[in-house]
Protein backbone atom coordinates (compact mmCIF):
# COMPACT_ATOMS: atom_id res chain seq x y z
CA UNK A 1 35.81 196.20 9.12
CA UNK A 2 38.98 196.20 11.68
CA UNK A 3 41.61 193.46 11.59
CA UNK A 4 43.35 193.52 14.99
CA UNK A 5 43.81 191.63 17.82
CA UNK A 6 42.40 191.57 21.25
CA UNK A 7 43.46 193.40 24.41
CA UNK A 8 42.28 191.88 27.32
CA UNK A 9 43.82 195.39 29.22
CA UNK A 10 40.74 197.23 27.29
CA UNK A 11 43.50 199.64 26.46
CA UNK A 12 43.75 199.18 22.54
CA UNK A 13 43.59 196.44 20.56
CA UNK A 14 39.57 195.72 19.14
CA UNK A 15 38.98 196.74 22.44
CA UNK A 16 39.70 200.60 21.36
CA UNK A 17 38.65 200.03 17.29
CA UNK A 18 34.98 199.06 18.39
CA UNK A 19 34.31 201.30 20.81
CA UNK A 20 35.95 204.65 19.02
CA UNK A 21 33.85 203.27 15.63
CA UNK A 22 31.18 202.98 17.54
CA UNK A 23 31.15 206.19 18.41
CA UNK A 24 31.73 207.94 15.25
CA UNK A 25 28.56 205.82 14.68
CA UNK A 26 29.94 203.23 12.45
CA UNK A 27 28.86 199.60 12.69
CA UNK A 28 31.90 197.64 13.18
CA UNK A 29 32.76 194.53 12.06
CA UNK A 30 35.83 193.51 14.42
CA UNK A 31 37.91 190.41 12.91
CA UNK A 32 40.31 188.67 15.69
CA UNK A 33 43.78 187.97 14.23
CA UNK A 34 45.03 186.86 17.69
CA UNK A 35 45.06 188.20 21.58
CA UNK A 36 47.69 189.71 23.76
CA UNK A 37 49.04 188.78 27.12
CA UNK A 38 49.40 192.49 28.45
CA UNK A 39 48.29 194.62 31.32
CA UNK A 40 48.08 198.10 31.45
CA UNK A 41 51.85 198.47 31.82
CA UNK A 42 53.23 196.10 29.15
CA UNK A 43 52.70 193.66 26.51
CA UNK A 44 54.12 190.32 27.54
CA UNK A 45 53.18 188.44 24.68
CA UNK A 46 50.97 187.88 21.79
CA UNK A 47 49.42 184.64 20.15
CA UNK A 48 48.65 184.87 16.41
CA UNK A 49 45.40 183.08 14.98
CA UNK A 50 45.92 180.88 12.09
CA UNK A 51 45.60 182.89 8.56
CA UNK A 52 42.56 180.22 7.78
CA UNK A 53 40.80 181.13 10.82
CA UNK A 54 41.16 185.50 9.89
CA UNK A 55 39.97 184.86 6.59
CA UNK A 56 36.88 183.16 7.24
CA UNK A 57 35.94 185.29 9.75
CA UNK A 58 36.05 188.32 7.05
CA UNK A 59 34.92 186.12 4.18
CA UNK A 60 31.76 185.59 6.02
CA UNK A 61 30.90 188.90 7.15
CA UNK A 62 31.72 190.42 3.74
CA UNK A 63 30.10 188.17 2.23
CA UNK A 64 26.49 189.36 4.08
CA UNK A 65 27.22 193.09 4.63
CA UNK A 66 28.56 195.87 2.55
CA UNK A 67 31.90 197.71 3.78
CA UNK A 68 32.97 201.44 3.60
CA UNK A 69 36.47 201.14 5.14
CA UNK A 70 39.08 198.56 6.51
CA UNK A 71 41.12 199.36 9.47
CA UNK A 72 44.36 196.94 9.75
CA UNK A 73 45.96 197.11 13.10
CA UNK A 74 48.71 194.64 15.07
CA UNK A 75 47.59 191.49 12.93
CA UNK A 76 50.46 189.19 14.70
CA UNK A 77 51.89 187.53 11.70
CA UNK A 78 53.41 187.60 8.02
CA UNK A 79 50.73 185.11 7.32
CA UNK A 80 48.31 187.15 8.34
CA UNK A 81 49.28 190.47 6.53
CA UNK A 82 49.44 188.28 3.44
CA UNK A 83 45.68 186.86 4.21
CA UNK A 84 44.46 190.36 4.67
CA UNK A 85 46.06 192.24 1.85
CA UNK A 86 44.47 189.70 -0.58
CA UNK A 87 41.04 190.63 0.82
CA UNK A 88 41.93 194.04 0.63
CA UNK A 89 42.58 193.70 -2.84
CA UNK A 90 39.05 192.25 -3.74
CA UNK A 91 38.02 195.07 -2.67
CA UNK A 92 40.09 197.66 -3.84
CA UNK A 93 37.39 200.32 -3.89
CA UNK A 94 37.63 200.19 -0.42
CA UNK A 95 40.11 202.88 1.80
CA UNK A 96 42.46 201.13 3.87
CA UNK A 97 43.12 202.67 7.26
CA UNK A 98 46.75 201.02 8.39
CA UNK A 99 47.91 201.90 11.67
CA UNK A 100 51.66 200.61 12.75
CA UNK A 101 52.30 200.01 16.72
CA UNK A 102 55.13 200.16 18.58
CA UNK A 103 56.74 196.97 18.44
CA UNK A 104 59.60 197.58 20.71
CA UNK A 105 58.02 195.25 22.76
CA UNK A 106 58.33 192.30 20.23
CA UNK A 107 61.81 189.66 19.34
CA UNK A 108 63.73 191.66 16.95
CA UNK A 109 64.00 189.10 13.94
CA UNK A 110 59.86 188.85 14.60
CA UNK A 111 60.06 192.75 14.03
CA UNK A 112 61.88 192.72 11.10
CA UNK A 113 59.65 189.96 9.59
CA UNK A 114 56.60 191.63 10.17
CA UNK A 115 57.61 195.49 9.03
CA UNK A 116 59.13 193.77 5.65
CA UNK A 117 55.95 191.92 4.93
CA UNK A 118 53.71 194.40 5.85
CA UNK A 119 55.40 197.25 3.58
CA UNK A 120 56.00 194.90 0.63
CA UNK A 121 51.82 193.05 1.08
CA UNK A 122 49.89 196.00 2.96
CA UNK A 123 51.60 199.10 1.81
CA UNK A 124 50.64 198.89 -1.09
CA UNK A 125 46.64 198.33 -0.94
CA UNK A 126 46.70 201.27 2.01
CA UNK A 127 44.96 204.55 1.98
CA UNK A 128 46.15 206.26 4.79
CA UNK A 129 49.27 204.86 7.04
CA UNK A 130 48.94 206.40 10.90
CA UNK A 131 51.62 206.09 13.49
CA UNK A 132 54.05 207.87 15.63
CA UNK A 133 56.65 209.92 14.49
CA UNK A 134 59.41 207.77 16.01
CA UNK A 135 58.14 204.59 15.29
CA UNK A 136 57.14 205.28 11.40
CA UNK A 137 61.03 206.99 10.98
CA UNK A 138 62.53 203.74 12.74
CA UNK A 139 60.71 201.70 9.93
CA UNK A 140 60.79 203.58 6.78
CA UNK A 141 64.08 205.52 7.29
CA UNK A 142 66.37 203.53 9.15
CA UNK A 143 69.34 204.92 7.76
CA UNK A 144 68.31 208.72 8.21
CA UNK A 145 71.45 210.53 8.63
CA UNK A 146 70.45 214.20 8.48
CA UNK A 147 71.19 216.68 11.27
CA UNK A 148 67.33 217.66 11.51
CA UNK A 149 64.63 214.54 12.56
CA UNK A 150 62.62 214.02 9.41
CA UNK A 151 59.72 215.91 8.56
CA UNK A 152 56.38 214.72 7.65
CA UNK A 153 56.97 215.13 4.04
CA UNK A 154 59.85 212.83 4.82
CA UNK A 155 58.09 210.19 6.35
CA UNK A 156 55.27 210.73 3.62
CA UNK A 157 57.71 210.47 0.63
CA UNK A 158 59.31 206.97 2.63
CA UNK A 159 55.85 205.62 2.67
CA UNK A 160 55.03 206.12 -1.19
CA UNK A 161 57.63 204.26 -1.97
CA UNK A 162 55.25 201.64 -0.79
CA UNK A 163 52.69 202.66 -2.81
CA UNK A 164 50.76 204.88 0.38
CA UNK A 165 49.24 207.94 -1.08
CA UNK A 166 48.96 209.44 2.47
CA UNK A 167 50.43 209.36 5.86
CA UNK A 168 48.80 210.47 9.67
CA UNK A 169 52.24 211.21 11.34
CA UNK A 170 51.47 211.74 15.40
CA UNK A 171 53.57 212.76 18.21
CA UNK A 172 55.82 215.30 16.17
CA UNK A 173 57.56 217.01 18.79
CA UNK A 174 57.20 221.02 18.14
CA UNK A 175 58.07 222.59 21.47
CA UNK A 176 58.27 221.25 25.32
CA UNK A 177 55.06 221.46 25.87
CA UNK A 178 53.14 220.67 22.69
CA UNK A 179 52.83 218.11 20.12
CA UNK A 180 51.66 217.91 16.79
CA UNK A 181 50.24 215.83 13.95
CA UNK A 182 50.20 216.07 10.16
CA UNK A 183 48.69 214.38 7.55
CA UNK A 184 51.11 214.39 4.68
CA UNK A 185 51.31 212.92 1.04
CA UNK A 186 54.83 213.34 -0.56
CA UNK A 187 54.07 216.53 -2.21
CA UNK A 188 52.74 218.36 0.65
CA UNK A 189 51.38 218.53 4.23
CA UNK A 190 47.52 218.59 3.85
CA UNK A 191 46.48 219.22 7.29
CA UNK A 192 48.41 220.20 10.93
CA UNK A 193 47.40 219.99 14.09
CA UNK A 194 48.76 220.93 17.16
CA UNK A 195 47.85 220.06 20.84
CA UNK A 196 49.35 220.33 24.62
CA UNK A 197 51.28 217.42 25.73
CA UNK A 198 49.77 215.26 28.60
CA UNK A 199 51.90 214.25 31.17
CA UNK A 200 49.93 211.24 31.45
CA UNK A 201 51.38 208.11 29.32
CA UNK A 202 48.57 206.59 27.87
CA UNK A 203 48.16 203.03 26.00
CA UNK A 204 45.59 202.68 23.23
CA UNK A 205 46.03 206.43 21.81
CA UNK A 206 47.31 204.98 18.12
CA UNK A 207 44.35 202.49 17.94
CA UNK A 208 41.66 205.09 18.81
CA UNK A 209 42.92 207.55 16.40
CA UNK A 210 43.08 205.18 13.31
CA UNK A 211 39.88 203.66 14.05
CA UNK A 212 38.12 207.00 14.41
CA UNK A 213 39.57 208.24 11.02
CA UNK A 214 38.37 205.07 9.41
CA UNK A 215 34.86 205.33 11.07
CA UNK A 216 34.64 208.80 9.64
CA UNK A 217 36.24 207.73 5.94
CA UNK A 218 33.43 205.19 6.17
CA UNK A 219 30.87 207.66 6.93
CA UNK A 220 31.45 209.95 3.83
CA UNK A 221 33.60 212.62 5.18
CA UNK A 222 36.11 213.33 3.15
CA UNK A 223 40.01 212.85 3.88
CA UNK A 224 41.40 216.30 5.64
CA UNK A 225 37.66 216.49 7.32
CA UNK A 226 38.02 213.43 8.63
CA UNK A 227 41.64 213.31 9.96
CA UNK A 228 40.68 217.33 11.84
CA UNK A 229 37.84 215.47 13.69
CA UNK A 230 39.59 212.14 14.44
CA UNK A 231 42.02 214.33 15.88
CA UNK A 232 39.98 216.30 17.90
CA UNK A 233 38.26 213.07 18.93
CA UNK A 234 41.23 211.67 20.40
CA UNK A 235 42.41 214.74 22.13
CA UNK A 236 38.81 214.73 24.04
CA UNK A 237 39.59 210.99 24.47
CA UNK A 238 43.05 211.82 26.15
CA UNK A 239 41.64 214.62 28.26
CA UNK A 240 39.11 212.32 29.97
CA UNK A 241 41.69 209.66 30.34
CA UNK A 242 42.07 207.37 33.11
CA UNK A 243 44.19 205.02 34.86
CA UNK A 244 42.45 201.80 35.52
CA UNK A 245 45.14 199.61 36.67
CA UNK A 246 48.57 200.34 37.87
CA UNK A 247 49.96 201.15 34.46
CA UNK A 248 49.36 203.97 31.42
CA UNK A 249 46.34 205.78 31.69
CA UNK A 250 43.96 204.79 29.26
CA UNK A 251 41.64 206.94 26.54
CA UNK A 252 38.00 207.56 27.81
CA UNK A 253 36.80 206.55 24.31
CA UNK A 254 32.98 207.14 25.55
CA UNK A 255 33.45 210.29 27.26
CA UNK A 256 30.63 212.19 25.29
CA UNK A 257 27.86 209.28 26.88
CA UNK A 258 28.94 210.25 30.89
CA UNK A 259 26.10 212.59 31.91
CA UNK A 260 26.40 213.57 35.82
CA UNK A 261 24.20 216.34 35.80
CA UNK A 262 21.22 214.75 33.64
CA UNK A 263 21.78 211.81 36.27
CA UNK A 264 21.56 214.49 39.02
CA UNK A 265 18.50 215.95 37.40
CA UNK A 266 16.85 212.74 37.12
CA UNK A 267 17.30 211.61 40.43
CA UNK A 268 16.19 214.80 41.83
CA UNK A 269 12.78 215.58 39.81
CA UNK A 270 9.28 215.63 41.53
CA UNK A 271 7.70 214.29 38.19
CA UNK A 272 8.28 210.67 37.45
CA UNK A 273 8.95 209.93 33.72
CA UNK A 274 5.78 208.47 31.86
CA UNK A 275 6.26 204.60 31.08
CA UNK A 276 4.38 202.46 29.14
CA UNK A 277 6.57 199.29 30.43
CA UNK A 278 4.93 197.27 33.52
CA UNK A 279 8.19 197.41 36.11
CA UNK A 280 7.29 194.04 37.18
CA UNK A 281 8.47 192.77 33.72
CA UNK A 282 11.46 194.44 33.76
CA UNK A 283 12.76 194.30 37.57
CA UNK A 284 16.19 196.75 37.95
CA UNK A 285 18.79 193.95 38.89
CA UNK A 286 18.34 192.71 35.64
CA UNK A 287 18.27 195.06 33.25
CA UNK A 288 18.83 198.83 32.58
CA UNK A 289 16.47 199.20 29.79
């Protein structure tokens, strides 16, 4: 189950959870909290759903299907964070995947609201916390004064203050041309990877990430398994990139269903495939299938 909020760009948002859980093969069950105004350049603004509205969309669905994992992305509001970290705690046999935008975007007193009621409500029921290296050392160590940025282990100790056993720090900057990501708790760094920098600025990279690490925590794999092939996920996602619009290039999420050559070999064969369907039942401007 994802808590986030829709992106009408396609670029994150739901938009990115259900198609990166999708295909980690996960059935998602994607809760609206609100919906952005943004294009693929910029959020201009968001609208938050009611808290009422969130939890009866998750109520229901929980109350007909079993879940593995919650994801909780951009939720919008204070209220909301509240509303979600009391489901999460009826279910606190359940990981919780939280993943923390940039909000540089955002009013600065609506920042500050958010980031303190998120750390003191969904901190605390949270698994794994994911996000940039800049953004999480903005948040949990304002006041870092040290000659050196702060390490994972830094941001990891920060976090457990909280009450977050682990930490997904991205976009650690280890040379010019490379980047690199840890998963961290406060006693040690677990797990490192380390990949080329695109020169590409992409939107939606944080979203697909987190969702495909909770796709695969749902699935059964276990933590450092997980966050390797996550990681590797989104690096294939990245590579395909595109740019839609006029903006950031976006994450080809589905890049493993584009087959060319079978289409090429399809096309091209003397043999017909064998059907049992009558074509006049199913006439090709109406359906694929």
């Amino acid at each position: 189950m994802t808590f986030n909020t829709s992106d009408p760009s396609g670029a994150g948002g739901l938009s990115a959870d259900i198609t990166a859980m999708s295909s980690a093969s996960a059935h998602v069950l994607p809760i609206v909290t609100g919906a952005y105004v943004r294009d693929t350049s910029e959020i201009h603004d968001h609208i938050a759903f009611d808290e009422e509205a969130v939890v009866d969309q998750a109520r229901c669905a929980l109350e007909d299907m079993p879940v593995q994992a919650f994801k909780v992305g951009f939720v919008g509001s204070p209220e909301n964070l509240s509303a979600i970290a009391e489901i999460t705690t009826d279910y606190a046999e359940v990981p919780v995947i939280t993943y923390m935008p940039d909000l540089s975007w955002w009013d600065e007193l609506a920042i500050e609201t958010y980031l303190d009621a998120c750390a003191e409500l969904l901190l605390p029921q949270t698994t794994v916390l994911v996000g940039n290296h800049s953004t999480l050392c903005r948040w949990l160590l304002p006041e870092w004064e040290g000659d050196r940025a702060p390490s994972p282990r830094d941001v990891a100790r920060a976090a457990a203050v909280h009450g977050v056993p682990y930490t997904l720090v991205t976009g650690f900057n280890a040379a010019d041309q490379y980047l690199e990501s840890h998963l961290a708790s406060p006693e040690a760094v677990l797990a490192t990877a380390r990949y080329e920098r695109f020169e590409a600025t992409f939107t939606g990279a944080g979203d697909t990430l987190s969702a495909a690490l909770c796709a695969l925590i749902a699935g059964g794999s276990d933590l450092q398994s997980a966050c390797a092939e996550a990681l590797t996920y989104l690096d294939q996602c990245l590579d395909a990139g595109f740019q839609p619009g006029m903006g950031h290039a976006v994450p080809d999420r589905l890049f493993w269903a584009h087959d060319d050559d079978g289409a090429e070999d399809a096309a091209t064969s003397e043999t017909p495939p064998d059907s049992t369907l009558d074509a006049d039942a199913f006439p090709l401007d109406t359906t694929r299938h």
